[in-house]
Structures are given as structure tokens and as C-alpha cells.
PDB file of N, CA and C in Angstrom:
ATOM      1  N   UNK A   1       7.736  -4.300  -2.592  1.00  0.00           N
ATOM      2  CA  UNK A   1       6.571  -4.860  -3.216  1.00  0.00           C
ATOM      3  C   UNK A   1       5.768  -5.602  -2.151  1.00  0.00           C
ATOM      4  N   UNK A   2       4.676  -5.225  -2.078  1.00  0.00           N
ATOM      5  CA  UNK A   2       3.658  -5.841  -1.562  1.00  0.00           C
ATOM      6  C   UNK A   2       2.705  -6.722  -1.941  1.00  0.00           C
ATOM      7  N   UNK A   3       2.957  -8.573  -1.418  1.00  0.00           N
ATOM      8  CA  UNK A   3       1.863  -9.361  -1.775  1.00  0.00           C
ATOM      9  C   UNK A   3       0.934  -9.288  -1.328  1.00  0.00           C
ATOM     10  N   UNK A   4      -0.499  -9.288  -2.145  1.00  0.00           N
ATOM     11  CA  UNK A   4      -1.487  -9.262  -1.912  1.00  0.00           C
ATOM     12  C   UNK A   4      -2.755 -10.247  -2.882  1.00  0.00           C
ATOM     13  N   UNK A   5      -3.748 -10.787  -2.735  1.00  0.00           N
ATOM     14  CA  UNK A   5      -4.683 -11.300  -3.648  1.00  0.00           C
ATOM     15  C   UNK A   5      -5.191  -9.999  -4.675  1.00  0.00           C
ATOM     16  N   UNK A   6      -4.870 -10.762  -5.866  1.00  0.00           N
ATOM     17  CA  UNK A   6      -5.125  -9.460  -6.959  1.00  0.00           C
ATOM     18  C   UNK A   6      -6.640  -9.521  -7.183  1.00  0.00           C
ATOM     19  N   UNK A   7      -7.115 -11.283  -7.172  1.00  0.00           N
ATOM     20  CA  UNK A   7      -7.955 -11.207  -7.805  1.00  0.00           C
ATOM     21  C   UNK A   7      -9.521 -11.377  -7.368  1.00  0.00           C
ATOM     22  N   UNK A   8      -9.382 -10.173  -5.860  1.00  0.00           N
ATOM     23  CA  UNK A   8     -10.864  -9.850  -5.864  1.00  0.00           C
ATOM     24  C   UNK A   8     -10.892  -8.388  -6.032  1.00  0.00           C
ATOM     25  N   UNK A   9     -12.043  -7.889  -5.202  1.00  0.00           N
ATOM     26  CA  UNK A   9     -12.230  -6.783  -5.716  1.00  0.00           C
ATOM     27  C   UNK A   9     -11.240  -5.293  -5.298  1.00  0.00           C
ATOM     28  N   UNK A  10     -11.188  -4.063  -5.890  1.00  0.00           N
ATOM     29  CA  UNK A  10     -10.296  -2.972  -5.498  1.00  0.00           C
ATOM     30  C   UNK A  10     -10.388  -2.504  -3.988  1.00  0.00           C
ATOM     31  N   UNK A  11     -11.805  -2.809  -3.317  1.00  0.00           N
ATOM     32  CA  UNK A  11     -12.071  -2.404  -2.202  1.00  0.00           C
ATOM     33  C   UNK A  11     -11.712  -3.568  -1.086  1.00  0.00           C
ATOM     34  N   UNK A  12     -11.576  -4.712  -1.708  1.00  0.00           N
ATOM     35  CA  UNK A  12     -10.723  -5.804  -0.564  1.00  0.00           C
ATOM     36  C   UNK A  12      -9.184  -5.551  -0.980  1.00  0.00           C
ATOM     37  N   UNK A  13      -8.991  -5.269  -2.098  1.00  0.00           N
ATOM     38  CA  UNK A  13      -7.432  -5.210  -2.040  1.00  0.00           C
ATOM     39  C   UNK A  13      -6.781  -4.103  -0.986  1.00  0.00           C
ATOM     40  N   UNK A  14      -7.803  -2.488  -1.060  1.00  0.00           N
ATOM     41  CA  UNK A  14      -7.335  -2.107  -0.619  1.00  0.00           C
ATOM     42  C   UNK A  14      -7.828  -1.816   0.874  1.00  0.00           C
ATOM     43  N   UNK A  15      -8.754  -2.880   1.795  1.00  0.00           N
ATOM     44  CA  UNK A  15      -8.791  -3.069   2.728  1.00  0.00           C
ATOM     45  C   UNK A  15      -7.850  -3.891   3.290  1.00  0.00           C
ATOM     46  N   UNK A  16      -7.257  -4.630   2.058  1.00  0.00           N
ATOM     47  CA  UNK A  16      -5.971  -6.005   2.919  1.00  0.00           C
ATOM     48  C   UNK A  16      -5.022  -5.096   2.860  1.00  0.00           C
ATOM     49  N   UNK A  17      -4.432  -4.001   2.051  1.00  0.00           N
ATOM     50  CA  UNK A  17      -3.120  -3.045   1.909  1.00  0.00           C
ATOM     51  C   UNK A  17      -3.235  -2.397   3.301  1.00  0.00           C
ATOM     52  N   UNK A  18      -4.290  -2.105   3.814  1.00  0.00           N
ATOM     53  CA  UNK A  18      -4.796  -1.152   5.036  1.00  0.00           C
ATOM     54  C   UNK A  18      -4.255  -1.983   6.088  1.00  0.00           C
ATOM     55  N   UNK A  19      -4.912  -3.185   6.094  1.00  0.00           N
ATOM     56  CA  UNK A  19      -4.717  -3.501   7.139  1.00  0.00           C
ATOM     57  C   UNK A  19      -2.839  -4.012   7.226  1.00  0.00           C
ATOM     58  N   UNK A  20      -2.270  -4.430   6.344  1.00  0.00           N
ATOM     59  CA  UNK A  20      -0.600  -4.757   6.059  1.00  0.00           C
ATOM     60  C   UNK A  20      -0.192  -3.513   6.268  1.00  0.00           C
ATOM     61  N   UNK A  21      -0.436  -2.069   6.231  1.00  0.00           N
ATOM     62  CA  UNK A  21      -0.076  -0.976   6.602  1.00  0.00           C
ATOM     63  C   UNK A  21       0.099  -0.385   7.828  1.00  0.00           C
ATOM     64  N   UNK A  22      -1.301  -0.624   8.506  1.00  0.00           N
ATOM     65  CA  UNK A  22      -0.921  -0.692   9.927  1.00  0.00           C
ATOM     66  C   UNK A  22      -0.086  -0.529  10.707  1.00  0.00           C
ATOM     67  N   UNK A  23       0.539  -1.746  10.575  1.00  0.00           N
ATOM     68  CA  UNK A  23       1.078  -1.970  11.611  1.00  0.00           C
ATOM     69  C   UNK A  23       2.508  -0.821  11.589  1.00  0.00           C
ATOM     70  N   UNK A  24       2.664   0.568  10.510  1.00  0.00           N
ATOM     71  CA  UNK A  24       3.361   1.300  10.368  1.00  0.00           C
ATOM     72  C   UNK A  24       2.753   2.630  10.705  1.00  0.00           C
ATOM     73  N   UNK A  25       1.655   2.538  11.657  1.00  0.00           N
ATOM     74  CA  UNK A  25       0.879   3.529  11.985  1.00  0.00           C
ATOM     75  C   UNK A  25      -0.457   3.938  11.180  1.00  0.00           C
ATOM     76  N   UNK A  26      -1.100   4.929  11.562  1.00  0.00           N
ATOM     77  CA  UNK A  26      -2.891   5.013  10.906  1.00  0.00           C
ATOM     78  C   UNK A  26      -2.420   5.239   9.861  1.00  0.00           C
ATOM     79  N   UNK A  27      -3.393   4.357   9.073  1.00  0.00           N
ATOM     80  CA  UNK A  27      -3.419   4.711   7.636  1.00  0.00           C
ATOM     81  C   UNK A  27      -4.873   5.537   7.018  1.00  0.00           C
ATOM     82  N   UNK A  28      -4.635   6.257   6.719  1.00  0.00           N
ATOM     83  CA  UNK A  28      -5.457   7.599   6.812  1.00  0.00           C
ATOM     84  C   UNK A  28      -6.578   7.579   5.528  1.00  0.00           C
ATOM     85  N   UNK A  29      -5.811   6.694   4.249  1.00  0.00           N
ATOM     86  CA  UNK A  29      -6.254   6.213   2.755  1.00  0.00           C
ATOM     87  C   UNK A  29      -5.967   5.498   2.277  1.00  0.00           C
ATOM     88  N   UNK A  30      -6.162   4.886   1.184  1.00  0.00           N
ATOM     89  CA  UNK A  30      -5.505   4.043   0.384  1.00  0.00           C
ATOM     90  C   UNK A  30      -6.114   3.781  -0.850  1.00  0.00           C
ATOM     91  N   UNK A  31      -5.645   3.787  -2.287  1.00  0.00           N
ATOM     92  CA  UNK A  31      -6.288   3.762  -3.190  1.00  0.00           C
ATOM     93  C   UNK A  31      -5.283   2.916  -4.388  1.00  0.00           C
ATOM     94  N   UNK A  32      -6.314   2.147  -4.385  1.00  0.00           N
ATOM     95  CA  UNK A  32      -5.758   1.037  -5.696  1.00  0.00           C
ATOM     96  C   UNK A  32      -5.743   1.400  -6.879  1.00  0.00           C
ATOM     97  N   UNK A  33      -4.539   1.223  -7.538  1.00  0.00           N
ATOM     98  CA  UNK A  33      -4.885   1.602  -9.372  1.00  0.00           C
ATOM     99  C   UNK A  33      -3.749  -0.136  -9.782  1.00  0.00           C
ATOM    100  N   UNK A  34      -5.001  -0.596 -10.966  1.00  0.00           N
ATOM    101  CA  UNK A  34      -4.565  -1.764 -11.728  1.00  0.00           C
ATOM    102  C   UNK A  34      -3.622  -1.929 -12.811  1.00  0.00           C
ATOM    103  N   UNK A  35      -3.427  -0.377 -13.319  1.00  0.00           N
ATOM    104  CA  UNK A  35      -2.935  -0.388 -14.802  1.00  0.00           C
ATOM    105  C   UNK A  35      -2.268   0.825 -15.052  1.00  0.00           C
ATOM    106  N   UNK A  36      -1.257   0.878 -15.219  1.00  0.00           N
ATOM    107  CA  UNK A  36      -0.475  -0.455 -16.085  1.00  0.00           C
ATOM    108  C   UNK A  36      -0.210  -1.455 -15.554  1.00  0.00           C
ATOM    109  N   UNK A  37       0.459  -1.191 -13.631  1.00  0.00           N
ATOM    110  CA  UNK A  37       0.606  -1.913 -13.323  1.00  0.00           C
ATOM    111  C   UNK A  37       0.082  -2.104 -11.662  1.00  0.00           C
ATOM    112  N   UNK A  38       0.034  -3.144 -11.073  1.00  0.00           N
ATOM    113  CA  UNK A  38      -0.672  -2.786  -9.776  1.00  0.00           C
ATOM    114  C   UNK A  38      -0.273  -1.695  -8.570  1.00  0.00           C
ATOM    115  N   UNK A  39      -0.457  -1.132  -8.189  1.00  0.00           N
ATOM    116  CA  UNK A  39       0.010  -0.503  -7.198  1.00  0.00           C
ATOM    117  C   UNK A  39      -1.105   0.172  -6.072  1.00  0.00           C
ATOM    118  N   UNK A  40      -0.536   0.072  -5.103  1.00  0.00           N
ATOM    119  CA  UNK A  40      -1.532   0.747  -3.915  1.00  0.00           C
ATOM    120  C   UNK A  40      -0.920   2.235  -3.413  1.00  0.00           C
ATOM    121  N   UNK A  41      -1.314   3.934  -3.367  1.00  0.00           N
ATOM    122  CA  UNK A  41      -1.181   4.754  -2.632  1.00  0.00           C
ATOM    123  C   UNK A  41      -1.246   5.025  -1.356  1.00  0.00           C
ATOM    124  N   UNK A  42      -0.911   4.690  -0.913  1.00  0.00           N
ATOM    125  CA  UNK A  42      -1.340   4.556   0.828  1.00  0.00           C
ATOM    126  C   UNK A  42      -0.806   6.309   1.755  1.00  0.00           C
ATOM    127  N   UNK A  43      -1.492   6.726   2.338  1.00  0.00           N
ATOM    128  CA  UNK A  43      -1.807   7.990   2.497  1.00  0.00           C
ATOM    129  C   UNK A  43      -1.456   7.680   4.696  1.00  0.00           C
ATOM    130  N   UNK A  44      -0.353   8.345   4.992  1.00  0.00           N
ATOM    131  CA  UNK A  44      -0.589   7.803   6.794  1.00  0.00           C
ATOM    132  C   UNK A  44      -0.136   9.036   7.380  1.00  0.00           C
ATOM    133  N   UNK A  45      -0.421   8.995   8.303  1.00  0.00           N
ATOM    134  CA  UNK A  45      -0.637  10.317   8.926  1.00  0.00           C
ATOM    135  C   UNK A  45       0.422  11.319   9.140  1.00  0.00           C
ATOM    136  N   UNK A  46       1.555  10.219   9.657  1.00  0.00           N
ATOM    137  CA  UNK A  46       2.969  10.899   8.993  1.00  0.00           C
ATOM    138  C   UNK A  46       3.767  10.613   8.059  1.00  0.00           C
ATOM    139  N   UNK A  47       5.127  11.572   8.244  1.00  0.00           N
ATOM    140  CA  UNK A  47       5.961  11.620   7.384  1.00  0.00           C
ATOM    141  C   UNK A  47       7.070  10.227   7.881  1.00  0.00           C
ATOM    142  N   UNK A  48       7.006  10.425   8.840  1.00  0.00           N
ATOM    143  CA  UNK A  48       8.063   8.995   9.280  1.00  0.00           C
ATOM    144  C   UNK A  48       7.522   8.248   9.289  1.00  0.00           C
ATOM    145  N   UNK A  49       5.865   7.363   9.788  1.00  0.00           N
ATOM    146  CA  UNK A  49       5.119   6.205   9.233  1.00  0.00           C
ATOM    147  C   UNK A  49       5.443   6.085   7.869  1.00  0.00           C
ATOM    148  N   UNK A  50       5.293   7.180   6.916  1.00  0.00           N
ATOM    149  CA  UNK A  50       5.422   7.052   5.460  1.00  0.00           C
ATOM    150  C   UNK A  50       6.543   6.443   5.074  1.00  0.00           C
ATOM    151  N   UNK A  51       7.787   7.196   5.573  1.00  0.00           N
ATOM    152  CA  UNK A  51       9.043   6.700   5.108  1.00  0.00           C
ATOM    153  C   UNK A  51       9.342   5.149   5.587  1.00  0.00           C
ATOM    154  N   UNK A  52       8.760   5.234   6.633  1.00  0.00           N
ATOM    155  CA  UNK A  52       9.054   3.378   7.512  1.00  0.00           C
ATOM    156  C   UNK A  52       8.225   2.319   6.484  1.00  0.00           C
ATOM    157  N   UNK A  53       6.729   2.822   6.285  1.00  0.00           N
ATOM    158  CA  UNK A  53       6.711   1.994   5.349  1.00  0.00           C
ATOM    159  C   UNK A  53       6.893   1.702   3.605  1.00  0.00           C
ATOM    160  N   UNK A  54       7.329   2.712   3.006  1.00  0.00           N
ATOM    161  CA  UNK A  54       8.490   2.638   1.991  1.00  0.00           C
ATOM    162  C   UNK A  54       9.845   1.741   1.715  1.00  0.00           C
ATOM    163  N   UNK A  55      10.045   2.086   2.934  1.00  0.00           N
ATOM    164  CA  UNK A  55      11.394   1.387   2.591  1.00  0.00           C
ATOM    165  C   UNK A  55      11.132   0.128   3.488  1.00  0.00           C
ATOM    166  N   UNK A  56       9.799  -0.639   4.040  1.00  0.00           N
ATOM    167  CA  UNK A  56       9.947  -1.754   3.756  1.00  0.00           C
ATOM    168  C   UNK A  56       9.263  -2.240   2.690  1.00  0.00           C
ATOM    169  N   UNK A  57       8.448  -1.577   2.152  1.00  0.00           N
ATOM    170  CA  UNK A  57       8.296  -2.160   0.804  1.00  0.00           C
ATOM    171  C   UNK A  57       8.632  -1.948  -0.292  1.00  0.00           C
ATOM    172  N   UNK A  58       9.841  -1.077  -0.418  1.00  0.00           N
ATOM    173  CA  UNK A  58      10.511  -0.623  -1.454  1.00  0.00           C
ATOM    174  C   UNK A  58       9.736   0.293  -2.519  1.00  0.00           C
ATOM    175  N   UNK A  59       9.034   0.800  -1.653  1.00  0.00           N
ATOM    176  CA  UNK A  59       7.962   2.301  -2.303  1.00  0.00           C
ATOM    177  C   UNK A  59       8.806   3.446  -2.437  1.00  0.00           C
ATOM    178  N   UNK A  60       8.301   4.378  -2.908  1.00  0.00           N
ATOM    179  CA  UNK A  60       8.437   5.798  -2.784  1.00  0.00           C
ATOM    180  C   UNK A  60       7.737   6.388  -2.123  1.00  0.00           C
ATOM    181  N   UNK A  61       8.000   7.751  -1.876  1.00  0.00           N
ATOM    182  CA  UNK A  61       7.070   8.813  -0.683  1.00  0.00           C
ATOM    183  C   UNK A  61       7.085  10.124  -1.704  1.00  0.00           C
ATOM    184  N   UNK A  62       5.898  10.155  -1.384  1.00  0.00           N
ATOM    185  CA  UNK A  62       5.133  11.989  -1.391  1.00  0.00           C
ATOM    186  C   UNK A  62       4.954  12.420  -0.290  1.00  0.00           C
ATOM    187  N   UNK A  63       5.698  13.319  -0.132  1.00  0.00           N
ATOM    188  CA  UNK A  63       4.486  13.553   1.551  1.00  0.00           C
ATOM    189  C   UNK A  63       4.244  12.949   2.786  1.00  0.00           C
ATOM    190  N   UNK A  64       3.316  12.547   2.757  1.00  0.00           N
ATOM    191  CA  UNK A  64       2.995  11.504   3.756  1.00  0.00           C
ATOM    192  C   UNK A  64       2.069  10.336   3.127  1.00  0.00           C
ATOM    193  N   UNK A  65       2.339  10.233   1.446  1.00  0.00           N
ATOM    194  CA  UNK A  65       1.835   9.271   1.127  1.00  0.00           C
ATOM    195  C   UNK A  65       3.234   8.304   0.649  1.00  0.00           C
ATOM    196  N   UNK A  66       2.475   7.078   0.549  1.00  0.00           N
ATOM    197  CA  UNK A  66       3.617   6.209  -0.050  1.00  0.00           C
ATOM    198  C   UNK A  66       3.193   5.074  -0.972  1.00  0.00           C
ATOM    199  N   UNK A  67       3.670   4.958  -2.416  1.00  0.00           N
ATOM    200  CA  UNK A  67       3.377   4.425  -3.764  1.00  0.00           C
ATOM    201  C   UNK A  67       4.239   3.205  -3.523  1.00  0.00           C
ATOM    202  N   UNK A  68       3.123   2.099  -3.153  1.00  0.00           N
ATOM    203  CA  UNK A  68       3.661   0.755  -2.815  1.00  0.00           C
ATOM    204  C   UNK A  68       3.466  -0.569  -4.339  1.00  0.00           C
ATOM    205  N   UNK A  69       4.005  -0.656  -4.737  1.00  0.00           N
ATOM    206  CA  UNK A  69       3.776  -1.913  -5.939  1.00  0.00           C
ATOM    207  C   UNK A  69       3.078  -3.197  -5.240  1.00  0.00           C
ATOM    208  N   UNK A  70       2.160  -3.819  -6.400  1.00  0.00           N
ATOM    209  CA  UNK A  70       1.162  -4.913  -5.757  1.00  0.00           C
ATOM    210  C   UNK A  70       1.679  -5.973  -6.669  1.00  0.00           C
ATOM    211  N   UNK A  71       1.671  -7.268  -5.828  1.00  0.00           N
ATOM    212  CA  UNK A  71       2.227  -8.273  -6.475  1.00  0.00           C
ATOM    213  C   UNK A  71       1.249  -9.144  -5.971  1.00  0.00           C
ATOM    214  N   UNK A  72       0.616 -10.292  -7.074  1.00  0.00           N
ATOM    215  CA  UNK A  72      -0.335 -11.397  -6.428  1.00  0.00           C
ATOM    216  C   UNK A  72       0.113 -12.456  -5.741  1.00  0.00           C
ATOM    217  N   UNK A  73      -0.093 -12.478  -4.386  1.00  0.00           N
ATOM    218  CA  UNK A  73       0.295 -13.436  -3.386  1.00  0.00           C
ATOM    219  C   UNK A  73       0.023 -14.982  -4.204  1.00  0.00           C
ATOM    220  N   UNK A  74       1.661 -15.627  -3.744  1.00  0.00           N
ATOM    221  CA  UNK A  74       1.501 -16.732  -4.033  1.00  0.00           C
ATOM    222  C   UNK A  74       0.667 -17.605  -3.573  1.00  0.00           C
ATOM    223  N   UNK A  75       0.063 -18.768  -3.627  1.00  0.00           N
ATOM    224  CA  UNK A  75      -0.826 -19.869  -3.359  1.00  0.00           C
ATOM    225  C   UNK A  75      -0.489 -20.719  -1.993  1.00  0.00           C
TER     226      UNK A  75
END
């Protein structure tokens, strides 16, 4: 799970997911969905960036994408 500020907009959330992604190699996409529950898709160029960052955030992988859960950073 990934903390992040929930409560601005989808395009800062998923510019802050981008940039927390990084540092697991290019991140190629990323797309926010709110509901049901938060989560970010994050799309990187590989298959081993993908898996590296999965399993530190306890995501799953497609591919070379990886379905990261969003949690609102504490205060």
C-alpha cells in the first residue's frame, strides 16, 4: 500500500504515485481509479521494475503493469 494525499486532485495523485515509482525505474503511466477503493495502475517499462515495485508495495502485476492500493498519508 501506498501513502499518498487523497485529497487533491487525480492528476496530482497520480503525478505523486509517478514520482514514488521512480525510483523503480521509468514509469511509462499511471492511472488513478477512486472507487470502490483507491488504487493507482502504474504501467513501467519492465517486467522486473514491475515486479520490484509490487512487492514493495504489496501490489499485483500484469505485465509490466502493477495495481498498487492508495492509502491517505497520515498528517
Amino acid at each position: 500500500m501506498l501513502e499518498v494525499d487523497l485529497n487533491v486532485t487525480d492528476l496530482q495523485v497520480g503525478e505523486s504515485v509517478a514520482q514514488r515509482c521512480a525510483e523503480f525505474g521509468k514509469v511509462t503511466s499511471v492511472k488513478v481509479h477512486r472507487t470502490p477503493s483507491a488504487f493507482a495502475l502504474v504501467e513501467m517499462t519492465t517486467r522486473e521494475q514491475t515486479n520490484e515495485l509490487a512487492a514493495s508495495y504489496g501490489g499485483s502485476t500484469f505485465g509490466t503493469c502493477a495495481l498498487i492500493h492508495l492509502q491517505q498519508k497520515s498528517a
